[in-house]
N, C-alpha and C. Protein backbone atom coordinates (compact mmCIF):
# COMPACT_ATOMS: atom_id res chain seq x y z
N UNK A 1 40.36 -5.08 -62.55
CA UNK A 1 40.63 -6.31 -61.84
C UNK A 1 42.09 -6.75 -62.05
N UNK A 2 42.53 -6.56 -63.60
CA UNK A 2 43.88 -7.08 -63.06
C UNK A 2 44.72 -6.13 -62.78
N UNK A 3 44.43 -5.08 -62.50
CA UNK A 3 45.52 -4.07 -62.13
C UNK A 3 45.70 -4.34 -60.40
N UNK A 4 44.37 -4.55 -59.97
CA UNK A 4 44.04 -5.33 -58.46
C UNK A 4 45.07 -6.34 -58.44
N UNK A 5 45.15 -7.13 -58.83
CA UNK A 5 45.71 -8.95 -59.13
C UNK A 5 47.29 -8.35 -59.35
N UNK A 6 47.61 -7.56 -60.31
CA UNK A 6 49.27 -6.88 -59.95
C UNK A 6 49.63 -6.43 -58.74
N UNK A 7 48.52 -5.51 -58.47
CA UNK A 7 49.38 -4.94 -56.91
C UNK A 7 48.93 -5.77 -55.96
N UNK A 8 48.55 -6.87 -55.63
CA UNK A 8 48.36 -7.82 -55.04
C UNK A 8 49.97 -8.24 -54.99
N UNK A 9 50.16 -9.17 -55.82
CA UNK A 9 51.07 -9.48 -56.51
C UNK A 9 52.52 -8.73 -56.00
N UNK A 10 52.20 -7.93 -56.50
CA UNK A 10 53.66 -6.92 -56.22
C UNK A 10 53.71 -6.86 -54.71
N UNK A 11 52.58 -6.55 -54.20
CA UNK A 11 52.73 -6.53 -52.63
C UNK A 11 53.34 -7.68 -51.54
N UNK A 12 52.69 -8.72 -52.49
CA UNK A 12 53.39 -10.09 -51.95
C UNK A 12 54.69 -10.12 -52.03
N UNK A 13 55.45 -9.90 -53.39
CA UNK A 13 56.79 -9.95 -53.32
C UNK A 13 57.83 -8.86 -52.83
N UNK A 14 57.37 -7.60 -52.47
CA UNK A 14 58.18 -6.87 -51.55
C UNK A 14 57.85 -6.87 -50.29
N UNK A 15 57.03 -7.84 -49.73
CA UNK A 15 56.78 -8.42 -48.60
C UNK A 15 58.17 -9.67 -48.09
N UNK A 16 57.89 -10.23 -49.15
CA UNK A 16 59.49 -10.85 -49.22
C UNK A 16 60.07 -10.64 -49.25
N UNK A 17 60.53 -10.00 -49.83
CA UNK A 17 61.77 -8.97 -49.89
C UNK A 17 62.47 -7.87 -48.95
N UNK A 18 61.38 -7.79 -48.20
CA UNK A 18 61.44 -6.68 -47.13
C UNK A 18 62.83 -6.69 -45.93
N UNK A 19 63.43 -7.83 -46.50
CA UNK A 19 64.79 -7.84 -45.52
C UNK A 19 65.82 -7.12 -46.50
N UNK A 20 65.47 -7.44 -47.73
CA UNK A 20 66.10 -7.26 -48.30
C UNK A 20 66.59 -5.61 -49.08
N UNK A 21 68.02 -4.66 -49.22
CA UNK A 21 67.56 -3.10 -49.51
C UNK A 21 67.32 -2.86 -50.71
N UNK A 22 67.08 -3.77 -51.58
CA UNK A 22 66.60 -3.71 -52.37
C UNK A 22 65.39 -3.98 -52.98
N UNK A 23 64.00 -4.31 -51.92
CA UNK A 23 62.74 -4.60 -51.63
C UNK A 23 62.04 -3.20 -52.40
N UNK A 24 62.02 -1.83 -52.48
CA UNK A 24 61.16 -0.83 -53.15
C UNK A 24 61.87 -1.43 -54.78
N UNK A 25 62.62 -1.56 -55.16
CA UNK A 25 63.01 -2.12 -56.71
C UNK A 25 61.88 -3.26 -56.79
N UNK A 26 62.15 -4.32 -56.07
CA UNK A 26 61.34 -5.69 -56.20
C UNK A 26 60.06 -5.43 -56.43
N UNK A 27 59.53 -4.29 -55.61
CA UNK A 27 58.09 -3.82 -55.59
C UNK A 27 57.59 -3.21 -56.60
N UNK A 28 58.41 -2.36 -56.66
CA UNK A 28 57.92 -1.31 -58.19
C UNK A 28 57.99 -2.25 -59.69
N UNK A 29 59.61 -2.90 -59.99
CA UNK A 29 59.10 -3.60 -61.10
C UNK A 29 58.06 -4.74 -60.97
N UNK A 30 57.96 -5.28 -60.21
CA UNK A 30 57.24 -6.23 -60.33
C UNK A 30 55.89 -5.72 -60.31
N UNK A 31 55.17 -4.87 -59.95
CA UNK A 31 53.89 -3.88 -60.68
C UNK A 31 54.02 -3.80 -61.85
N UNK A 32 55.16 -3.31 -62.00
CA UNK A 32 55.39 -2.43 -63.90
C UNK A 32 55.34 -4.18 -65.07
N UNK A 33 55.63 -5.08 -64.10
CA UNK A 33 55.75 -6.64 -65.26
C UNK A 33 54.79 -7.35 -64.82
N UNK A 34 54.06 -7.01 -63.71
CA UNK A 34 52.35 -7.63 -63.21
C UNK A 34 51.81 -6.52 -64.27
N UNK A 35 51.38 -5.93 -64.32
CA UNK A 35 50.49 -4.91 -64.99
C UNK A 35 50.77 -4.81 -66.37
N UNK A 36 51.51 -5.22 -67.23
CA UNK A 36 52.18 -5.02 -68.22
C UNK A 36 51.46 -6.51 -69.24
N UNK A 37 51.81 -7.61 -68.10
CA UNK A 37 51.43 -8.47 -68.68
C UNK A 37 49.77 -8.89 -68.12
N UNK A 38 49.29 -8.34 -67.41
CA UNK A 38 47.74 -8.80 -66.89
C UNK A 38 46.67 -8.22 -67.42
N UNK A 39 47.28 -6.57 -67.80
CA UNK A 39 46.18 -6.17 -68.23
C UNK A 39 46.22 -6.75 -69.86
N UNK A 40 46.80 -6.98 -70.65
CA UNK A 40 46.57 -7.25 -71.98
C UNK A 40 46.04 -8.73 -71.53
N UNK A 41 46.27 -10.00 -70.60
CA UNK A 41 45.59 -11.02 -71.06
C UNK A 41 44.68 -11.27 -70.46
N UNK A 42 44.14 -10.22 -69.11
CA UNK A 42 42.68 -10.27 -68.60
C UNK A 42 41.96 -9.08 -68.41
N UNK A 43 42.26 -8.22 -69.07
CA UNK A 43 41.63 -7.03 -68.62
C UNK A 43 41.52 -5.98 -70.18
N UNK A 44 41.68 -6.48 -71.19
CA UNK A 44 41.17 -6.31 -72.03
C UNK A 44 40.21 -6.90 -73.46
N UNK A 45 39.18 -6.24 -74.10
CA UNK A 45 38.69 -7.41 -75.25
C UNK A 45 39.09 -7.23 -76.33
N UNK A 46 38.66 -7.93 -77.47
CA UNK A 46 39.41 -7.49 -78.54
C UNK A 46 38.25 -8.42 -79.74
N UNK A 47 38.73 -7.55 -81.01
CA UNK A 47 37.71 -7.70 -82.34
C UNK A 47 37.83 -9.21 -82.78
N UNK A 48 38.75 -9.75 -83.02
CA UNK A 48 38.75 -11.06 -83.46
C UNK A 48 39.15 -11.97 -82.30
N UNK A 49 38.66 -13.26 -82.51
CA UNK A 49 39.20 -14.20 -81.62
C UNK A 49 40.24 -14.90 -81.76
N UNK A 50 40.94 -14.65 -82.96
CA UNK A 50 42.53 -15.29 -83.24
C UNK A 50 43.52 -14.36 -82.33
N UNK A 51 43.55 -12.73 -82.66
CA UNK A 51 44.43 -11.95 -82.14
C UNK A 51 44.31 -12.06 -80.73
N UNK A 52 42.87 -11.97 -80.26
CA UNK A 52 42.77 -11.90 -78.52
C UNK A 52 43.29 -13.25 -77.95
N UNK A 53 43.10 -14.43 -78.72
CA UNK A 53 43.73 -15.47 -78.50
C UNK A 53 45.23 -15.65 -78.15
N UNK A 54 45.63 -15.29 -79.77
CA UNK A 54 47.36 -15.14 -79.78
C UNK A 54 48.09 -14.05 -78.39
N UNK A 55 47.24 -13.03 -78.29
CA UNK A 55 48.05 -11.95 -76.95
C UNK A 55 47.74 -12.64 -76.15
N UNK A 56 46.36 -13.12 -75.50
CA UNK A 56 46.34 -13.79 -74.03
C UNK A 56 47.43 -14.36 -74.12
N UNK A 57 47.69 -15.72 -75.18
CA UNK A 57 48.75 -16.61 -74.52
C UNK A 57 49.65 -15.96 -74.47
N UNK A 58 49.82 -15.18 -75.27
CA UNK A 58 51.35 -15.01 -74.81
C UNK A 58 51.64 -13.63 -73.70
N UNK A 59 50.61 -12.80 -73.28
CA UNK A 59 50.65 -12.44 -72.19
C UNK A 59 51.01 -13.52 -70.88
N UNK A 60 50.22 -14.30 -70.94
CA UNK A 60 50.09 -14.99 -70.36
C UNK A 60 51.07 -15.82 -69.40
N UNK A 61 52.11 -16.77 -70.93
CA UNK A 61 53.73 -16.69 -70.72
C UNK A 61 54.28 -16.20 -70.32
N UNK A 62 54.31 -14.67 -70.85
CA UNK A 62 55.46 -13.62 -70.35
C UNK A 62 54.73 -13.29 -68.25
N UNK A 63 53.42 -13.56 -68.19
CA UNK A 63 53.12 -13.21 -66.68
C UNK A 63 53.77 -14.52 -65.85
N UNK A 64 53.71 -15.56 -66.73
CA UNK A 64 54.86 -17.00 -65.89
C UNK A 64 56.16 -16.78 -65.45
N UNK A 65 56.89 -15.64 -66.56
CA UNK A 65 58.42 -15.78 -66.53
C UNK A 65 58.23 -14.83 -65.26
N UNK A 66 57.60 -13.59 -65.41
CA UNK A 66 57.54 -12.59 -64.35
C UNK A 66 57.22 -12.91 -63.08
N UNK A 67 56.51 -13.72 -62.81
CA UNK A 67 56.17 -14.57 -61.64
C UNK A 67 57.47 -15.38 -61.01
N UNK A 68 57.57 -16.31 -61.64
CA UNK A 68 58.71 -16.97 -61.25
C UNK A 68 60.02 -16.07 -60.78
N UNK A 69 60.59 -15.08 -61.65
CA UNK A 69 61.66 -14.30 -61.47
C UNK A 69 61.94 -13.59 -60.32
N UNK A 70 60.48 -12.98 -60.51
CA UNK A 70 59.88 -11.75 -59.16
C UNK A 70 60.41 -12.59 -57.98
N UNK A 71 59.93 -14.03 -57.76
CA UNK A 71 59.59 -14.86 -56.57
C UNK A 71 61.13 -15.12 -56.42
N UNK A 72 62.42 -15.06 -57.32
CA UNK A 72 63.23 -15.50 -57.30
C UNK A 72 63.98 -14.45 -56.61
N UNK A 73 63.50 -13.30 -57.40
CA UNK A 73 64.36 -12.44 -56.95
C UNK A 73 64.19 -12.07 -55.81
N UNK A 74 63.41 -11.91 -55.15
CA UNK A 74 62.92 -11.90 -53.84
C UNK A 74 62.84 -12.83 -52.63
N UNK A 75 62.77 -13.90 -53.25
CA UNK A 75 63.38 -14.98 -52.13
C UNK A 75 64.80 -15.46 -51.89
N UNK A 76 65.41 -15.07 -52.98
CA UNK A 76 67.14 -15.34 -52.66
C UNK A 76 67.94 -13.93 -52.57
N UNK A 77 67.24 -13.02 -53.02
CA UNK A 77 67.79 -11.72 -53.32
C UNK A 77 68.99 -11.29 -54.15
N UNK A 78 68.96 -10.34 -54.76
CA UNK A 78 69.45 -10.01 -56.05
C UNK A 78 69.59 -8.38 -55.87
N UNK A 79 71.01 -8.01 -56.38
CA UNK A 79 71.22 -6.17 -56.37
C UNK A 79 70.08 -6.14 -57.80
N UNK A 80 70.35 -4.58 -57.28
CA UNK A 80 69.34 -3.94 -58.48
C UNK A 80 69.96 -3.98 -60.19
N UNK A 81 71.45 -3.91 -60.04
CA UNK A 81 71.31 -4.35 -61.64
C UNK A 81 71.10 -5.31 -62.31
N UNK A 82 71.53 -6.56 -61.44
CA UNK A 82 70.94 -7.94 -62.08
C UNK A 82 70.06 -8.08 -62.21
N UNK A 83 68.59 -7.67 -61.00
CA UNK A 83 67.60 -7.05 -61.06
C UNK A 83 66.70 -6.57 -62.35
N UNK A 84 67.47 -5.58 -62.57
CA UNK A 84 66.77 -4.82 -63.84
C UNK A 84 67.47 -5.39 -64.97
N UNK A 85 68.80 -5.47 -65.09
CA UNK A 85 68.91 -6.30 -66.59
C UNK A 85 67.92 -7.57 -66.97
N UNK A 86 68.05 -8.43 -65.79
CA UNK A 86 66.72 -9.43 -66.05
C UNK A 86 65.73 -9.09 -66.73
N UNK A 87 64.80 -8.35 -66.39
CA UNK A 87 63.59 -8.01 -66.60
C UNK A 87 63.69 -6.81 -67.91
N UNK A 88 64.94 -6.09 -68.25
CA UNK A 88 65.05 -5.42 -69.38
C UNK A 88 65.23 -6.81 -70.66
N UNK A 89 65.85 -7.81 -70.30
CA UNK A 89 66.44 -8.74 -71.39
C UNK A 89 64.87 -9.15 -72.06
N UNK A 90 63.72 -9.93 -70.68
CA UNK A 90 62.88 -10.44 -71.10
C UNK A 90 61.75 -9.25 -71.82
N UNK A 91 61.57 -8.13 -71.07
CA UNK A 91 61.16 -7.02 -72.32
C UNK A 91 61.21 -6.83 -73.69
């Protein structure tokens, strides 16, 4: 399911992007930082309820910054290195 909910996701924002020639970048990372952060805070369980606690949230966070960025980068548009340094910094 959340691998569904990423490429959802991702699809939306190189949909946006699609004017833009840098729209297959927008698409691909934003899978690789949808999926990165979705599957650890909905698509997996875990032994204790402190640790599964502590990763959701902060999966969770890190799927806010990725959201927002993605949407940024894609609605105002951005070359690919600013692009990827972004998303390497928050890594």
């Amino acid at each position: 399911m959340s691998f569904a909910l990423a490429a959802l996701l991702s699809y939306w924002v190189f949909n946006m992007a699609s004017e833009d020639t840098n729209a297959a970048i927008c698409g691909i990372g934003s899978l690789l930082c949808f999926c990165v952060t979705l599957i650890p805070a909905i698509g997996m369980s875990y032994e204790t309820l402190g640790i599964g606690t502590n990763i959701r949230i902060v999966s969770a966070l890190f799927f806010i910054v990725f959201l927002i960025s993605q949407f940024c980068f894609a609605g105002f548009g951005a070359d690919s290195y600013t692009h990827l340094r972004a998303h390497e910094t928050v890594l």
